[in-house]
Protein backbone atom coordinates (compact mmCIF):
# COMPACT_ATOMS: atom_id res chain seq x y z
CA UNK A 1 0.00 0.00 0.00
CA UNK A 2 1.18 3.14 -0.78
CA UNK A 3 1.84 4.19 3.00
CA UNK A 4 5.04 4.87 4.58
CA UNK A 5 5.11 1.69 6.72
CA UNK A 6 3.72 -0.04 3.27
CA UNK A 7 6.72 0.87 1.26
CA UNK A 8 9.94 1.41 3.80
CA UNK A 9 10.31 -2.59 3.71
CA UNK A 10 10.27 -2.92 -0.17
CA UNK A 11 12.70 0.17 -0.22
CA UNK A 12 14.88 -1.66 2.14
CA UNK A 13 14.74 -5.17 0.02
CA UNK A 14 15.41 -3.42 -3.02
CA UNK A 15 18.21 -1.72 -2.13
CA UNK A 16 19.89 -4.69 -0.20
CA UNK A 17 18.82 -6.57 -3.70
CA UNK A 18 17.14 -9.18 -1.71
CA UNK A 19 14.92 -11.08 -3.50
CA UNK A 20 11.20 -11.15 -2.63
CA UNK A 21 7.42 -11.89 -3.41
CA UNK A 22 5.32 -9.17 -2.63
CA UNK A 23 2.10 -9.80 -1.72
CA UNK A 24 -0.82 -6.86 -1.04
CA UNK A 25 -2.78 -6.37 1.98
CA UNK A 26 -5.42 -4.28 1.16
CA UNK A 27 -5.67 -2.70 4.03
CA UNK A 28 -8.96 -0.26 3.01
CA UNK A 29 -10.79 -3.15 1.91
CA UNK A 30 -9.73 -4.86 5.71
CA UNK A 31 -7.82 -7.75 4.12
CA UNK A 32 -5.55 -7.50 7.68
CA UNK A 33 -8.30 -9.19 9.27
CA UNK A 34 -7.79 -12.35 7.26
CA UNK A 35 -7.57 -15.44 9.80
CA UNK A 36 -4.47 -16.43 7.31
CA UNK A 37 -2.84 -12.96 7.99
CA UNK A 38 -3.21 -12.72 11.49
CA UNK A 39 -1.26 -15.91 11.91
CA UNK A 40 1.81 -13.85 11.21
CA UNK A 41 0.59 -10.18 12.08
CA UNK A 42 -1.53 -10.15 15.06
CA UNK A 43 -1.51 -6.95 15.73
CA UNK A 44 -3.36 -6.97 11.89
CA UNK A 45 -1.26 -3.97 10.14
CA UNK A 46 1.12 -3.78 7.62
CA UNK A 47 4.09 -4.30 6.87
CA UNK A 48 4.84 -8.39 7.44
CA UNK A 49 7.24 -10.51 6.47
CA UNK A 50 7.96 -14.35 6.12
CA UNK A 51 11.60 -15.20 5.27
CA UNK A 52 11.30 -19.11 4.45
CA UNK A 53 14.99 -18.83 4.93
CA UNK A 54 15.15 -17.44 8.37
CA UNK A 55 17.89 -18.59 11.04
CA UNK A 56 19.60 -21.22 11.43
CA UNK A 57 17.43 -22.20 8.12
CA UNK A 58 14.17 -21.84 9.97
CA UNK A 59 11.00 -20.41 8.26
CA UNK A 60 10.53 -16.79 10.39
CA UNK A 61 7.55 -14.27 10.16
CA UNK A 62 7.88 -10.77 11.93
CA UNK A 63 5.50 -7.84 11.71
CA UNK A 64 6.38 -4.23 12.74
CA UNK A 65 8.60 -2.38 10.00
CA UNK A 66 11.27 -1.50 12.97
CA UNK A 67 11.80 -5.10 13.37
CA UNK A 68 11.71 -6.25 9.96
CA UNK A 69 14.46 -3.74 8.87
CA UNK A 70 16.58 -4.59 11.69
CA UNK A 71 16.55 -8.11 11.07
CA UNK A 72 16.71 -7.30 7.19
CA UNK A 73 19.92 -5.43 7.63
CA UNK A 74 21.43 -8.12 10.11
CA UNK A 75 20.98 -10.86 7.05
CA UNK A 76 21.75 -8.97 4.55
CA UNK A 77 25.07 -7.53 6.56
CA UNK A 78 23.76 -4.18 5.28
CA UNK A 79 22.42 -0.92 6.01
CA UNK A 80 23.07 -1.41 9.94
CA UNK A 81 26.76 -1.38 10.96
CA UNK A 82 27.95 -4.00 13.21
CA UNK A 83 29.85 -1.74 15.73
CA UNK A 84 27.87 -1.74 18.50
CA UNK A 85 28.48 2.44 18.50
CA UNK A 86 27.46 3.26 15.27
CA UNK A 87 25.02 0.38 15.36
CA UNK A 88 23.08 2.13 18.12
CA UNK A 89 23.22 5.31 16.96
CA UNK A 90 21.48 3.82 13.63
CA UNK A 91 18.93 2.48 15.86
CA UNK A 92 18.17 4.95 17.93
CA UNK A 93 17.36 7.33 14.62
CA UNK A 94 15.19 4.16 13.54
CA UNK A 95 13.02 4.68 16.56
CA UNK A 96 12.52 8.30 16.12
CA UNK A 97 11.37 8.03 12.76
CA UNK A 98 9.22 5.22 13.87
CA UNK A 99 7.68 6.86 17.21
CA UNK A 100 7.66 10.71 15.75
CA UNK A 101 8.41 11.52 12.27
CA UNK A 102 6.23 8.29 10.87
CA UNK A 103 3.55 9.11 13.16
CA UNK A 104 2.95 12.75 11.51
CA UNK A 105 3.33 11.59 8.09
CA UNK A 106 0.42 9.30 8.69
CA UNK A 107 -1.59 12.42 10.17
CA UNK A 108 -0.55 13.94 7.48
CA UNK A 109 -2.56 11.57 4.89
CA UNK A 110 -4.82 10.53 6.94
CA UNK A 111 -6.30 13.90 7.82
C-alpha cells in the first residue's frame, strides 16, 4: 500500500537486492483481518514478512517495520553497521522516525 510503513520494507529489500514476493494487503478493503494474515501479524497492520529462509534455516515471520528492517539489515550484513556504536546510533534514529516523524506523516494523509 502506498503508505510509509507499506513501502519502507520494499525500499529496504530493493536496495539490499534481496529477492522477494510481494504480496498486497489491502488494508482499506480490511484484508488485515484475514484469519491467514493474522497468523503472522496479530496486531493486523502492515508491513509483514515471512523469510522461508530465516535462522539457522528456519521459516521466520515478523510484523512491525522497525523489526523487519533490523533483522533485514542483520541478514543482509547491510544498512546497519555491526559496531555496536554506530550500530546504536542507527537504531536509535530508527526509533525516532518510527515513534515521531512516521507518526505525523500518517496524520498527514490521513487527515
Amino acid at each position: 500500500m502506498a503508505t510509509p510503513n507499506g513501502q519502507k520494507i520494499s525500499i529496504a529489500l530493493e536496495e539490499m537486492a534481496l529477492s522477494y514476493e510481494p504480496h498486497l494487503i489491502n488494508i482499506i478493503e480490511n484484508d488485515k483481518h484475514d484469519p491467514e494474515y493474522i497468523v503472522f501479524s496479530p496486531n493486523r497492520k502492515i508491513p509483514a514478512i515471512i523469510d522461508p529462509n530465516g535462522p539457522e534455516g528456519k521459516r521466520i515471520a515478523l510484523c512491525e517495520s522497525a523489526a523487519i528492517l533490523i533483522y533485514l539489515a542483520d541478514k543482509s550484513g547491510q544498512l546497519l553497521p555491526q559496531n555496536t556504536l554506530n550500530r546504536m546510533e542507527h537504531i536509535q534514529w530508527l526509533m525516532f522516525q518510527i515513534g515521531h516523524i512516521g507518526p505525523f506523516f500518517r496524520q498527514f494523509g490521513h487527515f
